[in-house]
Protein backbone atom coordinates (compact mmCIF):
# COMPACT_ATOMS: atom_id res chain seq x y z
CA UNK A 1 32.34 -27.05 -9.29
CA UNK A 2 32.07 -23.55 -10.40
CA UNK A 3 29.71 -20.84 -8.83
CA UNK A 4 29.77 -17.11 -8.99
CA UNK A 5 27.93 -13.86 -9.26
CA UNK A 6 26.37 -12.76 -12.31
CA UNK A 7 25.19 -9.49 -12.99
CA UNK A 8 22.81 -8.62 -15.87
CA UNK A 9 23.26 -4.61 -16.70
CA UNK A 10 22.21 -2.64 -19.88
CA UNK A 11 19.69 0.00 -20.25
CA UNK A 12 16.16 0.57 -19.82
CA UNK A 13 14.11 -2.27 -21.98
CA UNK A 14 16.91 -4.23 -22.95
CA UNK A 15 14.93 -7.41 -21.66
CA UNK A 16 16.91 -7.89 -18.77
CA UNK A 17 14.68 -9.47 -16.60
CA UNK A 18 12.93 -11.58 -19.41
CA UNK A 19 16.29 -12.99 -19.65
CA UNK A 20 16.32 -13.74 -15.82
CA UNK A 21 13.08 -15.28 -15.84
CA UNK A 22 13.85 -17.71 -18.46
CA UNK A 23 17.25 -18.60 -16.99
CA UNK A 24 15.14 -19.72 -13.52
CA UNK A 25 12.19 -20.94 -14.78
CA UNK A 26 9.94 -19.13 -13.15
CA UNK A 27 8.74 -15.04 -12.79
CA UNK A 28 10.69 -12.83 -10.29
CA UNK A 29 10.82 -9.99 -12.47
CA UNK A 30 7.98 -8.21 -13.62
CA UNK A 31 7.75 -7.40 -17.27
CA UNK A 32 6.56 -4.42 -19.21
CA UNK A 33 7.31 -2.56 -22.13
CA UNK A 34 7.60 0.69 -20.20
CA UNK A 35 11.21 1.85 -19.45
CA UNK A 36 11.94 1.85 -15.90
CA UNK A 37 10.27 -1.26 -14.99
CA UNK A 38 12.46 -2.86 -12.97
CA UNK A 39 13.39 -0.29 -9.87
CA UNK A 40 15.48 -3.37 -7.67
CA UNK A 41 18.59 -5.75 -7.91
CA UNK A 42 16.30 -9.09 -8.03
CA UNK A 43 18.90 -12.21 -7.12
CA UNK A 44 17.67 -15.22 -9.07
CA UNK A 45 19.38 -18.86 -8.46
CA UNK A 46 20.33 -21.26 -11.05
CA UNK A 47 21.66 -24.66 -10.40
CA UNK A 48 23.45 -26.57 -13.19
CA UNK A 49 25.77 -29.87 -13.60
CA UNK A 50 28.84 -28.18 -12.51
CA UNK A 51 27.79 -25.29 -11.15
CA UNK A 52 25.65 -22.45 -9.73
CA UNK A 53 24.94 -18.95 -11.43
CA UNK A 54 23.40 -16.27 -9.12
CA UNK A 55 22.25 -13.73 -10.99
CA UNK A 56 21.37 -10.30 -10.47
CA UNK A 57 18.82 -8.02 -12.42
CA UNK A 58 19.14 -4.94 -12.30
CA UNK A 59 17.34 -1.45 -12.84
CA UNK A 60 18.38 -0.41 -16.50
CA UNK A 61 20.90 2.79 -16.77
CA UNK A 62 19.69 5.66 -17.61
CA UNK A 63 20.02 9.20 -16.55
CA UNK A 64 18.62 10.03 -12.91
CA UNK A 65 15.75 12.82 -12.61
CA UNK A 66 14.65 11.40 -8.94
CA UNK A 67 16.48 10.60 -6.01
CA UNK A 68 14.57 7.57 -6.69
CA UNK A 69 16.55 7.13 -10.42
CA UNK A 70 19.66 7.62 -9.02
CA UNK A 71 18.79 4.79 -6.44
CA UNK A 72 18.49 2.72 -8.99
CA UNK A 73 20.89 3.47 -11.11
CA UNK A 74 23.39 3.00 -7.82
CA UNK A 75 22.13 -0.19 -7.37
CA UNK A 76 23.08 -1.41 -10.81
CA UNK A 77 26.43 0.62 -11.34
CA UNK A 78 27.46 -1.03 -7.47
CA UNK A 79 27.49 -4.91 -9.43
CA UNK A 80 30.07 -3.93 -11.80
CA UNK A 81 32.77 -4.13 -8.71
CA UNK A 82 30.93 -7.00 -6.82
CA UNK A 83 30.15 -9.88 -9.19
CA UNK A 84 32.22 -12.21 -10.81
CA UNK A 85 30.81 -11.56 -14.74
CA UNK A 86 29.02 -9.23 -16.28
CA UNK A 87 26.31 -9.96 -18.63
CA UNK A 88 25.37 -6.72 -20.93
CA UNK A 89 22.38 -7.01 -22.61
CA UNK A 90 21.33 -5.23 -25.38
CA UNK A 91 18.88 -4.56 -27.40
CA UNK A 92 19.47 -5.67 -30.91
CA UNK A 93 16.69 -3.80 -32.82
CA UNK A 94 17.97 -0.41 -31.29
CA UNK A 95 20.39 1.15 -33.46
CA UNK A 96 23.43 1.52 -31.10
CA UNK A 97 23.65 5.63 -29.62
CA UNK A 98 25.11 7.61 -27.27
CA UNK A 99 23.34 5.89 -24.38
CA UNK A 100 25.32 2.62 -25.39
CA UNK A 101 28.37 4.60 -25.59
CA UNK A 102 28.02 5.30 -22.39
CA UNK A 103 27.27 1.95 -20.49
CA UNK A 104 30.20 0.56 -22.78
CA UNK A 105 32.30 3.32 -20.69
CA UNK A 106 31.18 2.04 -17.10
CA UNK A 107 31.82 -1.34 -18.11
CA UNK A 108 35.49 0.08 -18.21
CA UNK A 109 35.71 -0.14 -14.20
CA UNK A 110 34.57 -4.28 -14.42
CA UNK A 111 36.56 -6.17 -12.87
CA UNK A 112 35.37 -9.21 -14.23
CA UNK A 113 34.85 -10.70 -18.22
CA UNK A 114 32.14 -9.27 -19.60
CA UNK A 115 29.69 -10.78 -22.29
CA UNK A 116 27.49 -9.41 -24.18
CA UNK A 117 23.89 -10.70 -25.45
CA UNK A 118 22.29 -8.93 -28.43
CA UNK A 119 18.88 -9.67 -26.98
CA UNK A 120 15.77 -9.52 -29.43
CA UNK A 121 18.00 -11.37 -32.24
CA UNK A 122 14.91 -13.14 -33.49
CA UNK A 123 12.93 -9.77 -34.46
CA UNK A 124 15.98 -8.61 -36.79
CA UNK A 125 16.97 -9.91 -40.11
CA UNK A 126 19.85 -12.27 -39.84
CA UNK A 127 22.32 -10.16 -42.21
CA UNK A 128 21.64 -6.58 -39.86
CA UNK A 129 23.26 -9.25 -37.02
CA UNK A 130 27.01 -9.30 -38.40
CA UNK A 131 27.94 -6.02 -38.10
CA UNK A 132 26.03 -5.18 -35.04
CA UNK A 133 28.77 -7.94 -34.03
CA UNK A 134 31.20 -5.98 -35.20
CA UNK A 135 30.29 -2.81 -34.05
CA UNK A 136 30.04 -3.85 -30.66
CA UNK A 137 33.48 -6.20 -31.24
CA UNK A 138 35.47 -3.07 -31.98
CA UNK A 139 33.56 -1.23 -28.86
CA UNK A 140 34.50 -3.89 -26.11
CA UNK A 141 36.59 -6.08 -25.36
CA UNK A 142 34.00 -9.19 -24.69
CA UNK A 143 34.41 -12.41 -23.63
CA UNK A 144 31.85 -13.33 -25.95
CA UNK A 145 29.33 -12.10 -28.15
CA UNK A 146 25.69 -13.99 -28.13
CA UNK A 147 22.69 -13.37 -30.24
CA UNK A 148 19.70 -14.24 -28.34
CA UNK A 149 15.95 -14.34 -27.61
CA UNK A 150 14.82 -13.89 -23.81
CA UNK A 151 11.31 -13.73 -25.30
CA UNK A 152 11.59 -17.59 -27.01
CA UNK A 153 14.74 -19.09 -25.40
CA UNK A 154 16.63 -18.95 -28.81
CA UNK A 155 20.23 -18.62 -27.77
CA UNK A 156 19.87 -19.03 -23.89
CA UNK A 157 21.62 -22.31 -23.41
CA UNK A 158 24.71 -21.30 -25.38
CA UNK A 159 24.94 -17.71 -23.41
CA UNK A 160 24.62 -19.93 -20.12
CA UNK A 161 27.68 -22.13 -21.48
CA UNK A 162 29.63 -18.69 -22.20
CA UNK A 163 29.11 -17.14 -18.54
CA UNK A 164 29.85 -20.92 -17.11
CA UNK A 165 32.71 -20.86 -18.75
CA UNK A 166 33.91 -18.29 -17.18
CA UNK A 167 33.06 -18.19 -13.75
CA UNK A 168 35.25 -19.36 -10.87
CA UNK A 169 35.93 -22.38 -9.54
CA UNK A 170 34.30 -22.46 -5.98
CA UNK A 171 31.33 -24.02 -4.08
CA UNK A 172 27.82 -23.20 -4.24
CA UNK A 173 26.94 -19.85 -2.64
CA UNK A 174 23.40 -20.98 -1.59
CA UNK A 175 21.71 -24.18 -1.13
CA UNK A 176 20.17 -26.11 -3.63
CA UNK A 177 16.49 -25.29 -2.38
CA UNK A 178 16.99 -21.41 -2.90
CA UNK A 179 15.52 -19.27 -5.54
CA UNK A 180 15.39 -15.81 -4.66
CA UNK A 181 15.98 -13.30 -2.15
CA UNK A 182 12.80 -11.55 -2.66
CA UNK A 183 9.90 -11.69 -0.20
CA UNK A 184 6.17 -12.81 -0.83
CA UNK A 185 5.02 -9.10 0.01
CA UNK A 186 7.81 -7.68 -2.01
CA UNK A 187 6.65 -10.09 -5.19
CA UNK A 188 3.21 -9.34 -4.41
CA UNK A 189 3.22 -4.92 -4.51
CA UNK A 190 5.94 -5.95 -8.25
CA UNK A 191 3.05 -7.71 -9.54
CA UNK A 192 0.24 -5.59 -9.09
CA UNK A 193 2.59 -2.53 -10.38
CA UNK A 194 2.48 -5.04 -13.33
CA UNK A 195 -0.93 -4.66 -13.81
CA UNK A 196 -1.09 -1.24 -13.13
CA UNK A 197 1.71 -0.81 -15.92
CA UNK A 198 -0.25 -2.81 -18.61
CA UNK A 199 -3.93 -0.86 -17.73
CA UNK A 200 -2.33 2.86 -17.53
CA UNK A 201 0.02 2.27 -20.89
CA UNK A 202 1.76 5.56 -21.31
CA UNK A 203 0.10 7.54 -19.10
CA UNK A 204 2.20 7.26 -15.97
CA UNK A 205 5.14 4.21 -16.11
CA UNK A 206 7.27 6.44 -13.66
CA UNK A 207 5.19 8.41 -11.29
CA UNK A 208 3.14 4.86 -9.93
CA UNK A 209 4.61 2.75 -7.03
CA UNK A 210 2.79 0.24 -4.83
CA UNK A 211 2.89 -0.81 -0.80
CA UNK A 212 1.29 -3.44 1.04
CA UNK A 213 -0.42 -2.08 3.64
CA UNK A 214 -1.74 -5.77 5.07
CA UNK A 215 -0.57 -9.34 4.43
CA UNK A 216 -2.80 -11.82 5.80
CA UNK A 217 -1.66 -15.43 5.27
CA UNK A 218 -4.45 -17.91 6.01
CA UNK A 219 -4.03 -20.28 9.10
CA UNK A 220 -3.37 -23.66 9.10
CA UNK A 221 -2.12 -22.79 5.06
CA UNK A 222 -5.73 -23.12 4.03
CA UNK A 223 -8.25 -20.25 3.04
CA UNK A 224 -8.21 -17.21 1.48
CA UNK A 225 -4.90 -14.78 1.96
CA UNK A 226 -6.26 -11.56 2.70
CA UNK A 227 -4.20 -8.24 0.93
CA UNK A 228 -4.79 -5.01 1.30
CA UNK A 229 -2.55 -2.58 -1.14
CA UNK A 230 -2.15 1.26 -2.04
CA UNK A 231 -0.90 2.66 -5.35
CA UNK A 232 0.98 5.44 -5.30
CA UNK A 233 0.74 8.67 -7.80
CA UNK A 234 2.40 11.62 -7.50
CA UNK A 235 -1.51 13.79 -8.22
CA UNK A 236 -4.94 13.11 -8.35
CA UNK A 237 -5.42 13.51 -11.91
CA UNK A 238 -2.96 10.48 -11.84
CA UNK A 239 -5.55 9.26 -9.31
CA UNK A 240 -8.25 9.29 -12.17
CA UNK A 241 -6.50 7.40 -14.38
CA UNK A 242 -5.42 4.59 -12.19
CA UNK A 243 -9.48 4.76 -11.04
CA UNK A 244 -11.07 5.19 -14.35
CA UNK A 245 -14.57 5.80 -15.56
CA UNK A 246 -16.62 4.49 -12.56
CA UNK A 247 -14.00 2.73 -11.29
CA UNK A 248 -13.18 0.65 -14.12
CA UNK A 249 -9.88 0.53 -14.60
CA UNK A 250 -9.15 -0.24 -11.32
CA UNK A 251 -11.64 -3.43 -11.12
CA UNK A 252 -9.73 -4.66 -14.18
CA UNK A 253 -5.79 -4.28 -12.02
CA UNK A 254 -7.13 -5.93 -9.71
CA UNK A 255 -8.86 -8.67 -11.15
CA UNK A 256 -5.45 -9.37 -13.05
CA UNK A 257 -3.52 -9.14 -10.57
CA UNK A 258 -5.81 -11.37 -7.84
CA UNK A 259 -5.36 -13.67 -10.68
CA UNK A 260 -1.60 -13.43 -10.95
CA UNK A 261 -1.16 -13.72 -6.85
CA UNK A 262 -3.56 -16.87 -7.11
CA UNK A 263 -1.02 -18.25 -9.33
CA UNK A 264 1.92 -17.06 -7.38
CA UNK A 265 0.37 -18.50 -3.53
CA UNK A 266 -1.00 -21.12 -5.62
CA UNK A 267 -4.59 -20.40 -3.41
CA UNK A 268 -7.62 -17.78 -3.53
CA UNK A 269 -6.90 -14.29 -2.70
CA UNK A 270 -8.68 -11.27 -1.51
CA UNK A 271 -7.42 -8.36 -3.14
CA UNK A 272 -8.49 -4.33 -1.62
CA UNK A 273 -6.48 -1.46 -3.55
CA UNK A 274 -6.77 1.53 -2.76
CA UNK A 275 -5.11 4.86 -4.84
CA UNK A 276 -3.51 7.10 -2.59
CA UNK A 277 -2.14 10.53 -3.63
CA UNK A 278 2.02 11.36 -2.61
CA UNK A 279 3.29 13.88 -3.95
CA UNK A 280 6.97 13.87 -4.91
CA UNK A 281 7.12 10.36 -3.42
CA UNK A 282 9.98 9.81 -5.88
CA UNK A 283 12.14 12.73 -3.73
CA UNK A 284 11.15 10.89 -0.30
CA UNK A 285 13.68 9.86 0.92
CA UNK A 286 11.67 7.49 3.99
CA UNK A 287 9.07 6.81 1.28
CA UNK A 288 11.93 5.36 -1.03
CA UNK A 289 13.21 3.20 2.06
CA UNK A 290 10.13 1.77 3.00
CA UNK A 291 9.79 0.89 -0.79
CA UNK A 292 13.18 -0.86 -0.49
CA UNK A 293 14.74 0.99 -3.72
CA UNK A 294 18.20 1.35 -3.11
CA UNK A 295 18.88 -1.54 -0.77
CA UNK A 296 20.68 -4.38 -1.17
């Protein structure tokens, strides 16, 4: 039996947690195409024949403007000395920069082997793949170099054979049942910042965050759950946007995301957002807290 700690680390929009969702089979990681997305380590369990891979997503590194960035960072530059293998993902349709240059140089203070998955392998041309190999062969010392596709699944099995390969012998580090250390209410604020993400576009990916104010479960497990959330902006002309034109734009995050929490609590949901106005929430330190960036 082998089981171990894996830790997926790259920069911003390397498809990290595509790549976790698609290793577990289900969405714990909300997805965008803004940088930044992902702002906590996000455990996700897989059981295999022979052994169990806990994985951990993490915030993609990048240079810290907030105390908030450098939270995140932290929590992904604090796996390289914890887990047992480092995945690095990359993004294969980005030339390679100084950004790269400088993950490559924290992955000096791993511990661990450390593999690398040239992510986004099925949007390239199949001859610009060998000497990204090489490039990135000469860079590292890897345990192994996989092209894959979080997005289809191209390539997935044979990176989970690599890391398996690799981990240590030991037994299971949580029970079969267990998926995920993140909490319904913690799931529920990620996937209306989803929605917010996908109806603001490039207008504000950093300065948005969200908190449940009120998590009502139904009794008896039957009904309607009742939530009641605030987004976050850092000023009202932020507020505008998230609001929209006589409050359309925020009809349509909320529709989307009732309809994404339906799925989720697999039941009917009542969904009241509100958009609240914090300025420099980013530098708050007891705003940051009760947003759980940072912890672990």
């Amino acid at each position: 039996m082998k089981a171990g700690l894996v830790s997926l680390v790259g920069r911003p929009n390397a498809g990290k947690s595509t790549l976790l969702n698609r290793f577990v089979g289900q969405k714990l990681a909300i997805v965008s195409d803004k940088p930044q997305t992902t702002r906590h380590r996000i455990t996700g369990v897989l059981n295999v024949e022979g052994g169990q891979l806990v994985f951990l997503d993490t915030p993609g590194i990048h240079k810290p403007m907030h105390r908030m960035n450098r939270r995140m960072v932290d929590a992904a530059l604090d796996t390289l000395r914890e887990v047992d293998v480092i995945v690095l993902v990359v993004d294969a349709t980005s030339r390679p920069g100084t950004g790269d240059e400088f993950v490559l140089g924290l992955l000096e203070r791993a511990h661990g082997p450390v593999v690398l998955a040239l992510n986004k392998a099925d949007l390239i041309h199949k001859p610009r793949l060998l000497p990204l190999i090489e490039h990135y062969a000469k860079a590292f010392a890897f345990r192994a170099i996989v092209p894959i596709s979080a997005r289809t699944g191209d390539g997935v099995a044979a990176l989970q054979q690599e890391i398996l390969a690799v981990l240590p012998e030991g037994e299971p580090l949580y029970p079969d049942d267990y998926l995920t250390d993140q909490t319904q209410r913690h799931l529920t604020a990620e996937l209306i910042r989803e929605q917010v993400l996908a109806e603001t576009h490039d207008e504000l990916p950093y300065t948005t965050a969200v908190v449940i104010d009120q998590f009502e479960e139904p009794s008896g497990g039957k009904g309607i759950t009742r939530i009641f959330a605030s987004i976050l902006v850092d000023q009202d002309s932020q507020k505008a946007i998230v609001i929209g034109k006589g409050g359309e734009k925020i009809k349509k995050i909320g529709t989307a995301a009732r309809q994404e929490l339906e799925r989720m609590l697999d039941g009917k949901v009542y969904l009241d957002l509100h958009v609240k106005v914090r300025t420099d929430w980013r530098d708050d330190e007891r705003m940051l807290d009760e947003l759980g960036l940072g912890r672990k």
